[in-house]
Protein backbone atom coordinates (compact mmCIF):
# COMPACT_ATOMS: atom_id res chain seq x y z
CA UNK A 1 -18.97 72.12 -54.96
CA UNK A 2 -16.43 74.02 -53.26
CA UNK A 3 -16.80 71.29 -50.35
CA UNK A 4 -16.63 68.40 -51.85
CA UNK A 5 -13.27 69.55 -53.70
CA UNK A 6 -11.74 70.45 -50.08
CA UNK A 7 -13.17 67.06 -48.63
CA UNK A 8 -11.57 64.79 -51.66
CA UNK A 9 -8.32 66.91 -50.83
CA UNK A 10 -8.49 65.83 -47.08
CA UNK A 11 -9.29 61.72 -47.95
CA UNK A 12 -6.80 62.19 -50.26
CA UNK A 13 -3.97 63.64 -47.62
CA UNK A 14 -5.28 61.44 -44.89
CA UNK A 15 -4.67 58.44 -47.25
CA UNK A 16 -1.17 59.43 -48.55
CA UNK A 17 -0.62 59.67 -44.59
CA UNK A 18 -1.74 56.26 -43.84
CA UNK A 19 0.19 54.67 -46.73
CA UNK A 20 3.54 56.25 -45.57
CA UNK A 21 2.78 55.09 -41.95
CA UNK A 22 2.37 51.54 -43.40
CA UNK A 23 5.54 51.91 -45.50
CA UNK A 24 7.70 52.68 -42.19
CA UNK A 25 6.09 49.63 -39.98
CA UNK A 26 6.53 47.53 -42.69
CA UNK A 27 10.33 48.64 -42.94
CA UNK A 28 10.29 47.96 -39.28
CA UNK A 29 9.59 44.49 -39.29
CA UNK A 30 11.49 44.05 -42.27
CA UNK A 31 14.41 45.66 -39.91
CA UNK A 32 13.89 43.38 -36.85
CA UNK A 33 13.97 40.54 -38.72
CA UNK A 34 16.99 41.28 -40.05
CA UNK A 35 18.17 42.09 -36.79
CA UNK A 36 17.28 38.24 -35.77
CA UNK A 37 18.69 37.23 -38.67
CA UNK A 38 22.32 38.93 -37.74
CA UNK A 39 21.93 37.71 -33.79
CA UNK A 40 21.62 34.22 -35.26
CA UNK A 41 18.04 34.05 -35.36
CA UNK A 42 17.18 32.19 -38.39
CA UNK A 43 13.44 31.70 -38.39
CA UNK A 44 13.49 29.55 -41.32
CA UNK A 45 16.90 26.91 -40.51
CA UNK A 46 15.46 27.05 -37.05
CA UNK A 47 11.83 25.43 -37.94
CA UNK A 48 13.44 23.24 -40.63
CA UNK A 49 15.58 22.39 -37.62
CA UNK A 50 12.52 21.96 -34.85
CA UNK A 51 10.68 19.76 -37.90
CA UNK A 52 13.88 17.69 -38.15
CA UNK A 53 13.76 16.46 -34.13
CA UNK A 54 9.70 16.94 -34.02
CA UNK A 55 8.11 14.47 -36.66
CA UNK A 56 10.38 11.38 -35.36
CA UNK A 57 9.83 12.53 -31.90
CA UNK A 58 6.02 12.85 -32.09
CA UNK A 59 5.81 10.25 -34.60
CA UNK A 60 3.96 13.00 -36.88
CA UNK A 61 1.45 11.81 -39.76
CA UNK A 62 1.63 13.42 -42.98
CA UNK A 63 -1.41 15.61 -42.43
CA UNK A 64 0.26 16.85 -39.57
CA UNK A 65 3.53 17.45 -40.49
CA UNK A 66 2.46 20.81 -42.74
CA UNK A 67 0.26 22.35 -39.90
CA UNK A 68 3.11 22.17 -37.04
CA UNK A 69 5.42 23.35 -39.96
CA UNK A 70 3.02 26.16 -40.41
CA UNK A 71 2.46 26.84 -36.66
CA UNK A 72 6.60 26.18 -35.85
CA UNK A 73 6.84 28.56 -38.86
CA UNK A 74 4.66 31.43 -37.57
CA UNK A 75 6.11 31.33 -34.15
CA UNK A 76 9.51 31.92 -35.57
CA UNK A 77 8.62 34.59 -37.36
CA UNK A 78 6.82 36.49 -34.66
CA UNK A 79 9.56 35.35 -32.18
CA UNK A 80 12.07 37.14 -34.95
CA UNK A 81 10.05 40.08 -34.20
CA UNK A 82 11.07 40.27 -30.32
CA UNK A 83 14.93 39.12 -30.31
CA UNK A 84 15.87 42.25 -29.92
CA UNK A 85 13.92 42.56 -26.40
CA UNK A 86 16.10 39.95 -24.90
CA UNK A 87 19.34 41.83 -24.11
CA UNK A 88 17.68 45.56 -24.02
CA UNK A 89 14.15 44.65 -22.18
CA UNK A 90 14.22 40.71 -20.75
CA UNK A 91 11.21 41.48 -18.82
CA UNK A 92 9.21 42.32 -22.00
CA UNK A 93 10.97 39.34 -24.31
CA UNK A 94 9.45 37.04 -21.46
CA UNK A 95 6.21 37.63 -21.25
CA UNK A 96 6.20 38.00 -25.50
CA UNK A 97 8.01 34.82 -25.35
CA UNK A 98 5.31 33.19 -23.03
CA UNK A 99 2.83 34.70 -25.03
CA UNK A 100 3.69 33.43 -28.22
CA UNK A 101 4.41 29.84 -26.97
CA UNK A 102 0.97 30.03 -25.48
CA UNK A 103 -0.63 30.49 -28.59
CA UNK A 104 1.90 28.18 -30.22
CA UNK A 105 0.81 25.59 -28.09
CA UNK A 106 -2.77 26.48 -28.41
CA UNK A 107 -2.88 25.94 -31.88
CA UNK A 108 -0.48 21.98 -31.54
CA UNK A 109 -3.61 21.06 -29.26
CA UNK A 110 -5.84 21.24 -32.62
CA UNK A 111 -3.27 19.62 -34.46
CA UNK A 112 -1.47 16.74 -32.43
CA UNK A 113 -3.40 13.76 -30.12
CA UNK A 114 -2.84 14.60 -26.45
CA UNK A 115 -0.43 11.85 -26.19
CA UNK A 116 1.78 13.49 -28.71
CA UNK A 117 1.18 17.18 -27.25
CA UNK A 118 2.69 15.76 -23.99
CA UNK A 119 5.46 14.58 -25.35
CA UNK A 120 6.10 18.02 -27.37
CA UNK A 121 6.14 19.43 -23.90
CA UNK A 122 8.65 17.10 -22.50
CA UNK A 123 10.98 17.46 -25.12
CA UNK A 124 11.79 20.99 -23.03
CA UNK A 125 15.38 21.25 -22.94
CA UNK A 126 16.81 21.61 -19.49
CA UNK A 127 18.28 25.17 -20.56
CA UNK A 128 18.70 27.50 -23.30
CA UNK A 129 21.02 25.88 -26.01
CA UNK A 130 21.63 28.02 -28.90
CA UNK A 131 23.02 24.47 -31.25
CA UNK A 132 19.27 22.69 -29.99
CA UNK A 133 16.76 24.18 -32.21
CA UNK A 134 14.09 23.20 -29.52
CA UNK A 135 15.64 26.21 -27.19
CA UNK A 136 14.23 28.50 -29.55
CA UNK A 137 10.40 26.90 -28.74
CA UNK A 138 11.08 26.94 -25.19
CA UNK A 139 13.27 29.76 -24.05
């Protein structure tokens, strides 16, 4: 008896544990979001932006106007996530950055005709422009 009372004791520490670690990440991505959010990163004006040049661009169909919103969406969310590598790490903001415009691109190959996925990619701005929502896919 005298075990089991010790073991519930131990799930139950090992759980209050967990939850507070979960509480502090979650405050951490809360935090680097906000910290997008203050460098000008707006995840949300930024894919109603993209959406605004992408579905006359690509000539999008309603059916797949709400999946690139949702992919466009997730990208900027998880690109909110990294801003803060691009002045204090560039090295590691690049290859997070080409990782999550891999799998952003990945995912517009189930969605778009291959037509329409090459012109995505040649809608690549020539450089980073902060007032060209498209720099924010590309750079």
């Amino acid at each position: 008896m005298k075990k089991i009372v010790v073991s519930l004791a131990v799930l139950l520490a090992c759980g209050k544990a967990a939850q507070a670690q979960l509480g502090k990440l979650s405050q951490m991505a809360g935090q680097a979001g906000q910290v997008a959010q203050a460098a000008g990163f707006n995840p949300q004006q930024l894919t109603s932006g993209v959406m605004n040049i992408l579905t006359p661009k690509l000539g999008l169909k309603a059916n797949q106007i709400s999946q690139v919103t949702n992919l466009v969406s997730t990208f900027m969310g998880k690109k909110a996530g990294i801003m803060g590598l691009l002045n204090s790490n560039p090295t590691a903001y690049k290859e997070q950055q080409s990782g999550l415009f891999n799998n952003l691109t990945k995912g517009l190959g189930g969605v778009l005709a291959a037509n329409q996925l090459k012109q995505f990619m040649g809608l690549k701005p020539a450089n980073n422009n902060p007032s060209n929502p498209l720099s924010a896919l590309f750079f």
